[in-house]
C-alpha atoms as a PDB file:
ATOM      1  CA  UNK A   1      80.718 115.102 100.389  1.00  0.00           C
ATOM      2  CA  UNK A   2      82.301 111.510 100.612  1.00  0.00           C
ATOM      3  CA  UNK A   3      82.185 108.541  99.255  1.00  0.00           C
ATOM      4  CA  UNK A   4      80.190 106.347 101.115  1.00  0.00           C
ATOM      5  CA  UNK A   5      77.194 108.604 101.215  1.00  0.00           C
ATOM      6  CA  UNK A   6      76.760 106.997  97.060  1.00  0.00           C
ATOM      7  CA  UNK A   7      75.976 104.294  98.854  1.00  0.00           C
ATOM      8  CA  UNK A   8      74.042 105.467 101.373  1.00  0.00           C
ATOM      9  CA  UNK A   9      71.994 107.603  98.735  1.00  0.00           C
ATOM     10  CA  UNK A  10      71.743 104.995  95.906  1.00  0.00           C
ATOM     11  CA  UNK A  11      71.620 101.421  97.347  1.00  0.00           C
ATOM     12  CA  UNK A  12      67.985 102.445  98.965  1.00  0.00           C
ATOM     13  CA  UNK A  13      66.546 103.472  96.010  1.00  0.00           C
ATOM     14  CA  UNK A  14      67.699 100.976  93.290  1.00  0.00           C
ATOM     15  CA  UNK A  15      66.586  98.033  96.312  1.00  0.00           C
ATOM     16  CA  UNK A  16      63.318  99.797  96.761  1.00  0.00           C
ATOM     17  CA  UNK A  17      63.604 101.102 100.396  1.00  0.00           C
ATOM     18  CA  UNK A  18      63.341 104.164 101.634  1.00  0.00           C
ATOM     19  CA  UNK A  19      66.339 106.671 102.943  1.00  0.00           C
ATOM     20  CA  UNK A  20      66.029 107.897 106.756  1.00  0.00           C
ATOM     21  CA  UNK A  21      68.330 111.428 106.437  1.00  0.00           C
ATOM     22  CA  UNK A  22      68.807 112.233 110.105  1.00  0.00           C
ATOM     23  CA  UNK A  23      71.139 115.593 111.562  1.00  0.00           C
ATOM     24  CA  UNK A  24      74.373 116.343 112.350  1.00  0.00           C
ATOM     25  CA  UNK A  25      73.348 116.098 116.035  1.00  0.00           C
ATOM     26  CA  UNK A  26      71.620 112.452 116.185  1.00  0.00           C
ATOM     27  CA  UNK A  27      74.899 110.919 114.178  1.00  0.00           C
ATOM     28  CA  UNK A  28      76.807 111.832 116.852  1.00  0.00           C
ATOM     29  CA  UNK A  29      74.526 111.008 119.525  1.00  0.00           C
ATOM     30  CA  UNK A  30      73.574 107.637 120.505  1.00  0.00           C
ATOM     31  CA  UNK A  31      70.399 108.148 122.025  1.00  0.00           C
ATOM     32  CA  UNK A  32      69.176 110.271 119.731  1.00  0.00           C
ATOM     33  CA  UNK A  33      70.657 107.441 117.091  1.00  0.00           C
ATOM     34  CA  UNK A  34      68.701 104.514 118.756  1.00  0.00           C
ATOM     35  CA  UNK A  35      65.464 106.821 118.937  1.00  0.00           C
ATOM     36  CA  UNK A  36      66.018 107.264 114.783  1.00  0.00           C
ATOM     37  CA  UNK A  37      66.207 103.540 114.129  1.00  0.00           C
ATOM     38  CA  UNK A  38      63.206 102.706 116.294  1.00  0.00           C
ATOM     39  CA  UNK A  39      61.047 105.828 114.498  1.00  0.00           C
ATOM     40  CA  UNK A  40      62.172 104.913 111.054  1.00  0.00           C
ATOM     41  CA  UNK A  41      62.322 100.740 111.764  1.00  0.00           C
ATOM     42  CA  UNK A  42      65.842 101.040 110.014  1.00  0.00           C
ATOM     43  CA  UNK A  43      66.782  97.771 108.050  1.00  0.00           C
ATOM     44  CA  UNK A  44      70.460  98.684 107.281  1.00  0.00           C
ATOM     45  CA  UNK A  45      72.549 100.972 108.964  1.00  0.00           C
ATOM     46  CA  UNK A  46      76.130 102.096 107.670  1.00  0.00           C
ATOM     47  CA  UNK A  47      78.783 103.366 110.147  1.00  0.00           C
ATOM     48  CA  UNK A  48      82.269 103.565 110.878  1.00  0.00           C
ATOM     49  CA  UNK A  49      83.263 101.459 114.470  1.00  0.00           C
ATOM     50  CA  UNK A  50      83.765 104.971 116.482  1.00  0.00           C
ATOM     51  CA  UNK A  51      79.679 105.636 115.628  1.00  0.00           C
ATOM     52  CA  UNK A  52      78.688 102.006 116.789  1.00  0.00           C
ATOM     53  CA  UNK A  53      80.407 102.584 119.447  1.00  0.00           C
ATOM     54  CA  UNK A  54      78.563 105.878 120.293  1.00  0.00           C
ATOM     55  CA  UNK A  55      75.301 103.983 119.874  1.00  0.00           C
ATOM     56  CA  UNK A  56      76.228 100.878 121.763  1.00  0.00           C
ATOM     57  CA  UNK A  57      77.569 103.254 124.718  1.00  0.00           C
ATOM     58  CA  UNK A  58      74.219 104.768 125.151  1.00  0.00           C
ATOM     59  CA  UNK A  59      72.726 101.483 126.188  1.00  0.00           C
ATOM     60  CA  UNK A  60      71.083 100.496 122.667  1.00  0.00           C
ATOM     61  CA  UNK A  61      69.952  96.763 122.648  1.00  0.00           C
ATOM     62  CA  UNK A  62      69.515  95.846 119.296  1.00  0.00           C
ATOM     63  CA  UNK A  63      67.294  95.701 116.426  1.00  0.00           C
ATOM     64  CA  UNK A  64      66.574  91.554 115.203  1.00  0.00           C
ATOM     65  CA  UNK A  65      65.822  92.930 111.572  1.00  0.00           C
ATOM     66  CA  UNK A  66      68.539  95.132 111.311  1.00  0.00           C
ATOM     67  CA  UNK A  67      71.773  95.004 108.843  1.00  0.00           C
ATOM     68  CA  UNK A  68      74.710  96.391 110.584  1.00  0.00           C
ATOM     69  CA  UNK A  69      77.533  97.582 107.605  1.00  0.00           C
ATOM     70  CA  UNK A  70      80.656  98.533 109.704  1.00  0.00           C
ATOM     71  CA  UNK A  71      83.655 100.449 107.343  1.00  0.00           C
ATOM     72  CA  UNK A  72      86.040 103.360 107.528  1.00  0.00           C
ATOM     73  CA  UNK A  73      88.118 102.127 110.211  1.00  0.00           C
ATOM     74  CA  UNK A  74      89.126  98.546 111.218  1.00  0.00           C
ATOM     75  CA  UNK A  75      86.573  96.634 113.397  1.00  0.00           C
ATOM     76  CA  UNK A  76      87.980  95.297 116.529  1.00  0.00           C
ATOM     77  CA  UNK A  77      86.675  92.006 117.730  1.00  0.00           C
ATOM     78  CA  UNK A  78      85.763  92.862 120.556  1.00  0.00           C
ATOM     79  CA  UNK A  79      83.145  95.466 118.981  1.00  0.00           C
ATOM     80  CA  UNK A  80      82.252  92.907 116.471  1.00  0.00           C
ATOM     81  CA  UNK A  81      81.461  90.800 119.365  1.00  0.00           C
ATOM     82  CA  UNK A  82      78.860  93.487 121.182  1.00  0.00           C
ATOM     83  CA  UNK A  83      77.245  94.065 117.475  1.00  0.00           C
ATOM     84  CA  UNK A  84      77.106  90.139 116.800  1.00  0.00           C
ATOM     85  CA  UNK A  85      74.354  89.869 119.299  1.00  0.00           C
ATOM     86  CA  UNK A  86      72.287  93.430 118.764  1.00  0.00           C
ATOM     87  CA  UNK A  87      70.896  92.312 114.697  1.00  0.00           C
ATOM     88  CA  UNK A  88      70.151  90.486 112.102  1.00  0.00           C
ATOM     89  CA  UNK A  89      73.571  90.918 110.228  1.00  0.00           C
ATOM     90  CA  UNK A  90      76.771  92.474 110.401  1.00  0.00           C
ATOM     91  CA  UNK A  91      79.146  93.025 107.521  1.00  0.00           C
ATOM     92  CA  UNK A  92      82.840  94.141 107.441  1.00  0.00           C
ATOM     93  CA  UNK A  93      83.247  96.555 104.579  1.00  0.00           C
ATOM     94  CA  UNK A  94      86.853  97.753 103.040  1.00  0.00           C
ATOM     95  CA  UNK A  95      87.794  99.895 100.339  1.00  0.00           C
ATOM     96  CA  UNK A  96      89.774 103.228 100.071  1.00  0.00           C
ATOM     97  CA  UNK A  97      87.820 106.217  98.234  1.00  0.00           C
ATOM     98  CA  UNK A  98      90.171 106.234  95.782  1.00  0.00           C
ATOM     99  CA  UNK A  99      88.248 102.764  94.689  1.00  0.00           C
ATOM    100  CA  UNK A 100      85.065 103.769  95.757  1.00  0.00           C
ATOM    101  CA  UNK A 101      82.921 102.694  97.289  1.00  0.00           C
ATOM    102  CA  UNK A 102      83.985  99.411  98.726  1.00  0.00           C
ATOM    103  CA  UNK A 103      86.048  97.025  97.371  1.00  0.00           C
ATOM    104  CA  UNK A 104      86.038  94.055  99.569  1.00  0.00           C
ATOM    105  CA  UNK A 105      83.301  92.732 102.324  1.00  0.00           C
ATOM    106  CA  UNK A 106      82.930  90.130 104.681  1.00  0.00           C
ATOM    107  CA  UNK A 107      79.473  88.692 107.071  1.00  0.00           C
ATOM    108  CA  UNK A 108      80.682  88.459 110.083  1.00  0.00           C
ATOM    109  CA  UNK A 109      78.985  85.470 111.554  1.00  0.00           C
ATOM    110  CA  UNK A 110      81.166  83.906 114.130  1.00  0.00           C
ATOM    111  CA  UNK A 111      84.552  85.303 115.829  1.00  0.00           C
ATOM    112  CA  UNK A 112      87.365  82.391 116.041  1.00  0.00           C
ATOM    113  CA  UNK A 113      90.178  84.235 114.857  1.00  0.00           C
ATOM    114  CA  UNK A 114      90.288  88.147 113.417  1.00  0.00           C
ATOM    115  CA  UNK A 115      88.081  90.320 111.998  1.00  0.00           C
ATOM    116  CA  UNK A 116      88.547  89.243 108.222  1.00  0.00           C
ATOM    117  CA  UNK A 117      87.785  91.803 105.670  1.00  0.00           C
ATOM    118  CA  UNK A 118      86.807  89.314 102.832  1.00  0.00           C
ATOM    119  CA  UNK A 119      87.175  88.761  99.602  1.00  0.00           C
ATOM    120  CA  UNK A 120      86.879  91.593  96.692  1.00  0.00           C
ATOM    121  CA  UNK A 121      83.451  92.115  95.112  1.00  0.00           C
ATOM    122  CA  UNK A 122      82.266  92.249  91.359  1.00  0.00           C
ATOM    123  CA  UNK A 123      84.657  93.397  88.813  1.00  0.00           C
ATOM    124  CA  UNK A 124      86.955  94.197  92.017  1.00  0.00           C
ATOM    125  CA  UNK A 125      90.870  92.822  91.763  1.00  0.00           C
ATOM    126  CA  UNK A 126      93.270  92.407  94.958  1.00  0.00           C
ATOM    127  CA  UNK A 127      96.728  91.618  94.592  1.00  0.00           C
ATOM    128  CA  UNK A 128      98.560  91.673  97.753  1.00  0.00           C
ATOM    129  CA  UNK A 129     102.459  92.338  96.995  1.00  0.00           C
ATOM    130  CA  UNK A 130     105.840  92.772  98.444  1.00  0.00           C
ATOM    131  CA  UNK A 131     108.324  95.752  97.600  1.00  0.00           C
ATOM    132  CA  UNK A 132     108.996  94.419  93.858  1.00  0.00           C
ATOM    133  CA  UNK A 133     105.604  94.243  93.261  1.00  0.00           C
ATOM    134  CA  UNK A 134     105.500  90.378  93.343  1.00  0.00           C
ATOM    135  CA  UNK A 135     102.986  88.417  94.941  1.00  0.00           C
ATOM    136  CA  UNK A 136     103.447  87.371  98.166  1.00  0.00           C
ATOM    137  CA  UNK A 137     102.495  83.431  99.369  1.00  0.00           C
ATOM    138  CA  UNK A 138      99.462  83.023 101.799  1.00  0.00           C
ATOM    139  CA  UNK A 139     100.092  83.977 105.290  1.00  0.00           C
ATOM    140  CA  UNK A 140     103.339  86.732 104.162  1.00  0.00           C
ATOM    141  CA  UNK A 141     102.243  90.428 104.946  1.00  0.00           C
ATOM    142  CA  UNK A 142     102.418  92.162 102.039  1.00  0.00           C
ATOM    143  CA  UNK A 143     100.587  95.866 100.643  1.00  0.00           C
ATOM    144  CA  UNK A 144      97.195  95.728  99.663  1.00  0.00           C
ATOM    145  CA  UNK A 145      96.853  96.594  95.807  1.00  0.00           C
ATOM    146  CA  UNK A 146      93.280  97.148  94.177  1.00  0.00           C
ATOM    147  CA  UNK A 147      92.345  97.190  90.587  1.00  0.00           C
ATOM    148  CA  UNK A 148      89.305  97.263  88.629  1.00  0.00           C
ATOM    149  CA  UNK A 149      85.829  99.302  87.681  1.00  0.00           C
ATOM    150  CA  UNK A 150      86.281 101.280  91.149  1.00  0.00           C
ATOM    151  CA  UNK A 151      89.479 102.934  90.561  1.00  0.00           C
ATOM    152  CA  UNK A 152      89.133 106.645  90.220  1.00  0.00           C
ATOM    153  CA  UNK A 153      91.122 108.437  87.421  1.00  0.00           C
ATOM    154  CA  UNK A 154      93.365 109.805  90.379  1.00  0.00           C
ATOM    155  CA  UNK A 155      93.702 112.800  92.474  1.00  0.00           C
ATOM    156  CA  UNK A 156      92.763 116.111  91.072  1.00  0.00           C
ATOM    157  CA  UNK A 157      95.254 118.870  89.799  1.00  0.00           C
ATOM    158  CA  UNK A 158      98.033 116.422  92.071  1.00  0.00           C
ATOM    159  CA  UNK A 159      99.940 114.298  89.193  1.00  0.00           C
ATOM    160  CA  UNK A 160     102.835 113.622  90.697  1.00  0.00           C
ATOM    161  CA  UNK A 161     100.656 111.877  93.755  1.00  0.00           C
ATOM    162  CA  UNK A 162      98.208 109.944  90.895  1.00  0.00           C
ATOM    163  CA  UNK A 163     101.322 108.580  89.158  1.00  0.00           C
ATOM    164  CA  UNK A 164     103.113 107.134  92.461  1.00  0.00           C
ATOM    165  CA  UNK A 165      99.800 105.832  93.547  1.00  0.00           C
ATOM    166  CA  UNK A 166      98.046 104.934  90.611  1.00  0.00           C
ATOM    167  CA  UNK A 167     100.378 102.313  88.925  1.00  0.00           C
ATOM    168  CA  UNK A 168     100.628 100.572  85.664  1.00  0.00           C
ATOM    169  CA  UNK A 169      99.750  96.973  86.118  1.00  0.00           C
ATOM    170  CA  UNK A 170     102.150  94.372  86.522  1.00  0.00           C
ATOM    171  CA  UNK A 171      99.563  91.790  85.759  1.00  0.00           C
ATOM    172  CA  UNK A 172      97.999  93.274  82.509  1.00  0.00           C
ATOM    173  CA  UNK A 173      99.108  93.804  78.718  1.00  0.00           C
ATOM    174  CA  UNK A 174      97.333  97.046  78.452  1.00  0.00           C
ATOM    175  CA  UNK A 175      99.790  99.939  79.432  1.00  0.00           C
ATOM    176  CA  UNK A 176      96.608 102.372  80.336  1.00  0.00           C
ATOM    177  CA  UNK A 177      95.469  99.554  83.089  1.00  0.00           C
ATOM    178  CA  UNK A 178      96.423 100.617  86.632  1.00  0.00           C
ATOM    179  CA  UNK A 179      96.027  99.729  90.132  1.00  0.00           C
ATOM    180  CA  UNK A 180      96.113 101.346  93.091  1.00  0.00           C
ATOM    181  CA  UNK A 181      98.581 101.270  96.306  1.00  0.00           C
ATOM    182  CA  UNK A 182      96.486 101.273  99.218  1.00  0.00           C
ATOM    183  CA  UNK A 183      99.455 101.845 101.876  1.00  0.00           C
ATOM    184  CA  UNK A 184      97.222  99.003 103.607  1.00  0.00           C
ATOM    185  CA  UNK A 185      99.675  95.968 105.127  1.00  0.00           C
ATOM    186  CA  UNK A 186      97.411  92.577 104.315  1.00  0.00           C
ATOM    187  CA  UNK A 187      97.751  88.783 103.917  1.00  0.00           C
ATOM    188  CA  UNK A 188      95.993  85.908 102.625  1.00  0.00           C
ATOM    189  CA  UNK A 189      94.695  83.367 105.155  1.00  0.00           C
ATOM    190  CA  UNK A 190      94.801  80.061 103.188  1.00  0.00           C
ATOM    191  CA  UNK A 191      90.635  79.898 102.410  1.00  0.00           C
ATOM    192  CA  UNK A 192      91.610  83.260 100.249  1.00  0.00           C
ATOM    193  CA  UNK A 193      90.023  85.617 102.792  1.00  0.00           C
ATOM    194  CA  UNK A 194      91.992  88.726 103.541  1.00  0.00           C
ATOM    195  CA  UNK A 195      92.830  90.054 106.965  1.00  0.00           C
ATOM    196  CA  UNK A 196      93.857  93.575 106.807  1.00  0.00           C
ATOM    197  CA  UNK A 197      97.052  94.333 109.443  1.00  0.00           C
ATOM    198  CA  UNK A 198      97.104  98.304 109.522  1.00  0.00           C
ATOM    199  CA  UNK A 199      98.611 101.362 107.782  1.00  0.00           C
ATOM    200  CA  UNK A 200     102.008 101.145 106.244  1.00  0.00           C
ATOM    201  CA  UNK A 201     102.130 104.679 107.104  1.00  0.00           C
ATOM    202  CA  UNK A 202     101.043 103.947 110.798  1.00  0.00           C
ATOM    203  CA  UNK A 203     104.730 102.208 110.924  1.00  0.00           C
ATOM    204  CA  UNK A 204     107.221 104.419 112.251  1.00  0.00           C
ATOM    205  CA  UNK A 205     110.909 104.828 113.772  1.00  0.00           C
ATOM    206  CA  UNK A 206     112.353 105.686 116.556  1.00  0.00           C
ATOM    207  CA  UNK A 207     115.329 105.614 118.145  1.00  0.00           C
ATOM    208  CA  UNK A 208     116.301 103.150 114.764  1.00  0.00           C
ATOM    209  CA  UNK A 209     112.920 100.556 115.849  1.00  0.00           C
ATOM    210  CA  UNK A 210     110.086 100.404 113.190  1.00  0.00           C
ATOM    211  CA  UNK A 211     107.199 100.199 115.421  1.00  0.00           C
ATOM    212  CA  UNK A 212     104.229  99.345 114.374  1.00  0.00           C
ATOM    213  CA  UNK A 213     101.212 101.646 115.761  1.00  0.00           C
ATOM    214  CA  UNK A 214      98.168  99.005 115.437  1.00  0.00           C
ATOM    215  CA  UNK A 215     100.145  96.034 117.105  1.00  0.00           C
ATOM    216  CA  UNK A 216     100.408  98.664 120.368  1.00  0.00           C
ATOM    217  CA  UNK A 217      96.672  99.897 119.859  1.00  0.00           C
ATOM    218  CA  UNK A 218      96.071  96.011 119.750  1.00  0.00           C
ATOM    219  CA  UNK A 219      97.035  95.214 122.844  1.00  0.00           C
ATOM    220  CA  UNK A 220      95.904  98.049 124.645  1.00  0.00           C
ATOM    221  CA  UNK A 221      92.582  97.175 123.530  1.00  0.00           C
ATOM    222  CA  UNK A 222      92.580  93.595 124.764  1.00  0.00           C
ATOM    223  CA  UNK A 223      92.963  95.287 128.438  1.00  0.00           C
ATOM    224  CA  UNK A 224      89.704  95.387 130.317  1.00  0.00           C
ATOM    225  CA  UNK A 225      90.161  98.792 131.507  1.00  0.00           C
ATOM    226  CA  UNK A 226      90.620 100.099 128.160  1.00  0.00           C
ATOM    227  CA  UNK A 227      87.629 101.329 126.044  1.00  0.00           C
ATOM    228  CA  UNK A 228      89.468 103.116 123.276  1.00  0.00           C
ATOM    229  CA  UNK A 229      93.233 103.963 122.465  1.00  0.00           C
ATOM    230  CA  UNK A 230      94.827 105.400 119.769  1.00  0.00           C
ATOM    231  CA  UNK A 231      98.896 105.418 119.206  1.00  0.00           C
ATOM    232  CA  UNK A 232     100.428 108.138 117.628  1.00  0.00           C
ATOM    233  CA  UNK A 233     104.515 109.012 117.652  1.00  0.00           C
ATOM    234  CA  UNK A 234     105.128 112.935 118.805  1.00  0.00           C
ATOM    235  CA  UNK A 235     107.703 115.420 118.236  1.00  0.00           C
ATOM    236  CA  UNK A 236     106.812 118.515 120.145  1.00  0.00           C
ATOM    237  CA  UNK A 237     110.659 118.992 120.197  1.00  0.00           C
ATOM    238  CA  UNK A 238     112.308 119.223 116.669  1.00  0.00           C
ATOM    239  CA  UNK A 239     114.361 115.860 117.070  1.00  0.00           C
ATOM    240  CA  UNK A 240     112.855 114.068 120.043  1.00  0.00           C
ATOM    241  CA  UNK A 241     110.199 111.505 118.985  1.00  0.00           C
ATOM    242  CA  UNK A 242     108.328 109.287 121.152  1.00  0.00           C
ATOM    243  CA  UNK A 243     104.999 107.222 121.270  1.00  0.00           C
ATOM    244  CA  UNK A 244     102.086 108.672 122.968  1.00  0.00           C
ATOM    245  CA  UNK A 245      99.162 106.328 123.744  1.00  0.00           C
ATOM    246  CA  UNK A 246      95.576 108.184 124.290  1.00  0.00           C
ATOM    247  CA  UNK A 247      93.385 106.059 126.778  1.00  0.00           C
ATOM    248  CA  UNK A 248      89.037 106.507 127.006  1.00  0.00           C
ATOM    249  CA  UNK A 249      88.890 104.156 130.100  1.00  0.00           C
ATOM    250  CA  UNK A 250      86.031 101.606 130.108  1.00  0.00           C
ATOM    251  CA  UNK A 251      82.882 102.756 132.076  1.00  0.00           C
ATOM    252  CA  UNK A 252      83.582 102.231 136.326  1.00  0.00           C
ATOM    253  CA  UNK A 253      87.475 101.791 135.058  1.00  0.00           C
ATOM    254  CA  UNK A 254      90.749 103.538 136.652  1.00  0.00           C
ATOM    255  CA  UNK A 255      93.733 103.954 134.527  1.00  0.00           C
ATOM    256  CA  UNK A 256      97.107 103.420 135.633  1.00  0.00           C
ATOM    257  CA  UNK A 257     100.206 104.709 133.922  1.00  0.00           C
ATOM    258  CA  UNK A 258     102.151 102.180 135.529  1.00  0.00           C
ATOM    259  CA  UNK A 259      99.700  99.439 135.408  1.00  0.00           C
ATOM    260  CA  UNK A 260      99.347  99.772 131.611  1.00  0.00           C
ATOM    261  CA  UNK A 261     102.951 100.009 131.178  1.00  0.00           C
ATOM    262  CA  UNK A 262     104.051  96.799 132.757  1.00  0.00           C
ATOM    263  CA  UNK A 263     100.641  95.395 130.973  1.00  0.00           C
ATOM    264  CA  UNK A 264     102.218  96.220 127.787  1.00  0.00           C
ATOM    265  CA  UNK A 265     105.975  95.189 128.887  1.00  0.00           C
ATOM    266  CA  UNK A 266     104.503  91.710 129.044  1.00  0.00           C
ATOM    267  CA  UNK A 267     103.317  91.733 125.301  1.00  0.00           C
ATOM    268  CA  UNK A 268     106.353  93.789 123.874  1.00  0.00           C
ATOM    269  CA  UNK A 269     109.740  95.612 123.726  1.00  0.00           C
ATOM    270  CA  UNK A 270     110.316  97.996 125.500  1.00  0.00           C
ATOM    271  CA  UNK A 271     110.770 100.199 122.524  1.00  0.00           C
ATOM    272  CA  UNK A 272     107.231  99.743 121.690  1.00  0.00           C
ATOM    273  CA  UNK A 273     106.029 100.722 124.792  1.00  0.00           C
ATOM    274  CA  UNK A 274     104.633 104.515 124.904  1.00  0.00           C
ATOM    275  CA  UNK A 275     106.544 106.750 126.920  1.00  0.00           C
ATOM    276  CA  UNK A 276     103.129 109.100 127.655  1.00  0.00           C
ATOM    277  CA  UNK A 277      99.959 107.799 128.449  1.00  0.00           C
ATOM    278  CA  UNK A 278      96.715 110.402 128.292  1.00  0.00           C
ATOM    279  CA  UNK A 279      93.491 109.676 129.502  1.00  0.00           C
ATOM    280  CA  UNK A 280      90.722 111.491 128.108  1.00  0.00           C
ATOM    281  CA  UNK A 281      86.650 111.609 128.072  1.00  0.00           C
ATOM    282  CA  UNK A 282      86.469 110.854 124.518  1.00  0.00           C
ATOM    283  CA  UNK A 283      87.930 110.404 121.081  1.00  0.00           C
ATOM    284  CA  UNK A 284      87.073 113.079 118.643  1.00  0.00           C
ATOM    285  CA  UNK A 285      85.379 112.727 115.381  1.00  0.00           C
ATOM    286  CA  UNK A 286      86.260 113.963 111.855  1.00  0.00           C
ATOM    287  CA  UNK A 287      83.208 114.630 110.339  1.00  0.00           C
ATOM    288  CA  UNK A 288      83.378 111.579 108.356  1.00  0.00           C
ATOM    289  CA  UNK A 289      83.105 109.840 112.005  1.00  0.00           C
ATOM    290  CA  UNK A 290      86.718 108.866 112.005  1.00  0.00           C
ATOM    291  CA  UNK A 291      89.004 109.355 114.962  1.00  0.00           C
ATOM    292  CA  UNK A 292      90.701 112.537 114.839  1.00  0.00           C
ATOM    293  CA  UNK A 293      94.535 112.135 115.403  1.00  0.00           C
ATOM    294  CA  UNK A 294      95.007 115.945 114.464  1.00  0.00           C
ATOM    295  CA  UNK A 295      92.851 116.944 117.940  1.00  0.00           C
ATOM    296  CA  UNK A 296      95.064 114.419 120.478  1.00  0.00           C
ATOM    297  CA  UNK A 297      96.187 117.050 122.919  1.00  0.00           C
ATOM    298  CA  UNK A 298     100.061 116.861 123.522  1.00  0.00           C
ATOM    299  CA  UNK A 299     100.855 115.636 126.981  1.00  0.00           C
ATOM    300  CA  UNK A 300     102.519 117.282 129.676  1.00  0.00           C
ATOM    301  CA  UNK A 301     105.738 115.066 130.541  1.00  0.00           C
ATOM    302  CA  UNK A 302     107.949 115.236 133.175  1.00  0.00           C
ATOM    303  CA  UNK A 303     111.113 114.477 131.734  1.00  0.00           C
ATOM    304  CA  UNK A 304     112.875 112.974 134.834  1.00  0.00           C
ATOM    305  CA  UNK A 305     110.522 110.618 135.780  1.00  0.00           C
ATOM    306  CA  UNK A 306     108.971 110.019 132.238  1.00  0.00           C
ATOM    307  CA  UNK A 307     105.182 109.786 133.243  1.00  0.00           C
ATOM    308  CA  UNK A 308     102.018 112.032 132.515  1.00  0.00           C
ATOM    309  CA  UNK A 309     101.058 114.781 133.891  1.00  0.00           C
ATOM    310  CA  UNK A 310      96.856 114.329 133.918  1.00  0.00           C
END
C-alpha cells in the first residue's frame, strides 16, 4: 500500500531473482527476520533504520552476500557503522513518495564524515534552494527540491496542497514542468554529494527560539547510554510548549535525567535542552516501519522541580 513495496515487487523480477514475501510478525521481529534471510539466502534486503535496528538487536551477525538498502528515515552513523561490517553492501536511499520511489542513493563504503545521501539517479533533478527559490552555494543549507520522471501528478482530490507543493519550475521554459518541495533542509558538500539535515517542519519555536529537533536527537544519540531518542515539542496545555525527549536506553544502560541534561548543556542552549525526558522499552512502529511520534506517551511533569515522573 506504499511506495517502496514497487520496488520491492518489481526490481526482483525485471533482475531475475526471486521475491521472499514474509508476515507481518517476522518484519517486526528480528529473530524471526534473521531466520527468513538464512531460509531464503536473501541477496538484498530493503528496510527503514528502526527495522535494522530490530534485526541487529536480536544478535544477527551478518550475511557476506547480502545488499543492505536502508531508506525511510535518516541513517545514523552509528547504525551505518554496525551494518558496514554485517554484508556485502549497504546503500543510503532518499526520495519522498511524492517522487517515488527513490530519488537519490548513496554506497556507503567508509564513514569519515556524515551519512551522505548521494547524488540523484536517472532522469532525477535536485535543486537545493533558499526562500526565493534561488540556488544556494555549496555548503549553505537550503530546501531540498526534486524534479523529473518521478514526480507524481500530486495529491488526490487536495488541490490547494498539489499547487503549494507541486511548483512551476524556476529552471524550465515549459509552464506545465514542476518540481516538488520536499520540506527536507539539505546542502551540497563540494564533490556534489548531498547531505540531508532534517525536516523543515521538525523546526519549531518556543519561547521565540527556532529549535531544531534533529540537531537535539543528534546529540542524544552520540551518548553511549542512548540507543534511540526521538524529540518532539508538546502542548498538553493550550499555550505552554516545551520539548520532550523519548529515551530507549542502550542494553545494560541507566538513564539519568540529570545526567543527560548537563550532557546536552555541554553541546547546546539551554533553550534547546528538553524540559521532560521519558524512558521507554521501545519506539513504536507505523506500519510502514517508521517511528511513531503520534504513540509518544505524554509525560508526567512536576512543575516545580521540572523533571519526569517515570
Amino acid at each position: 500500500s506504499f511506495d517502496i513495496a514497487g520496488l520491492e515487487l518489481f526490481l526482483p523480477i525485471i533482475s531475475g531473482a526471486t521475491i521472499a514475501l514474509v508476515d507481518k510478525e517476522t518484519g517486526y521481529d528480528g529473530v524471526l527476520m534473521q531466520q527468513a534471510i538464512d531460509h531464503y539466502g536473501a541477496t538484498v534486503l530493503q528496510a527503514t533504520p528502526a527495522s535494522w535496528r530490530i534485526l541487529l538487536e536480536s544478535g544477527w551477525k551478518g550475511s557476506p552476500r547480502l545488499k543492505a538498502l536502508c531508506g525511510g528515515e535518516a541513517l545514523p552513523q552509528e547504525l551505518a557503522a554496525q551494518l558496514l561490517g554485517r554484508c556485502k553492501e549497504l546503500w543510503n536511499m532518499y526520495g519522498p513518495t511524492e517522487t517515488t520511489i527513490w530519488s537519490t542513493v548513496r554506497r556507503i563504503d567508509k564513514l569519515d564524515g556524515p551519512v551522505l545521501i548521494g547524488r540523484p539517479i536517472a532522469n532525477t533533478t535536485i535543486y537545493i534552494l533558499d526562500n526565493k527559490l534561488q540556488p544556494v552555494p555549496v555548503g549553505i543549507p537550503g530546501e531540498l527540491h526534486i524534479g523529473g520522471d518521478g514526480l507524481a501528478r500530486g495529491y488526490l482530490n487536495r488541490p490547494e496542497l498539489t499547487e503549494e507543493k507541486f511548483i512551476p519550475s524556476p529552471f524550465s521554459d515549459d509552464p506545465e514542468t514542476r518540481i516538488y518541495k520536499t520540506g527536507d533542509l539539505a546542502r551540497y558538500h563540494a564533490e556534489g554529494q548531498i547531505e540531508c539535515l532534517g525536516r523543515l517542519d521538525h523546526q519549531v519555536k518556543i519561547r521565540g527560539f527556532r529549535i531544531e529537533l534533529g540537531e537535539i536527537e543528534t546529540r542524544l544519540s552520540e551518548n553511549e547510554a542512548v540507543s534511540k531518542s526521538v524529540v518532539i515539542a508538546r502542548e498538553d496545555t493550550p499555550g505552554d510548549k516545551y520539548l520532550a525527549a523519548y529515551i530507549v536506553p542502550d542494553a545494560g544502560q541507566k538513564i539519568s535525567v540529570q545526567q543527560l541534561r548537563k550532557y546536552l548543556q555541554g553541546f547546546l542552549p539551554d533553550y534547546m535542552v528538553p524540559s521532560a525526558f521519558i524512558t521507554l522499552d521501545k519506539l513504536l512502529l507505523t506500519p510502514t516501519g517508521k517511528i511513531d511520534r503520534r504513540a509518544l506517551p505524554v509525560p508526567e511533569i512536576s512543575m516545580q522541580a521540572n523533571q519526569v515522573s517515570f
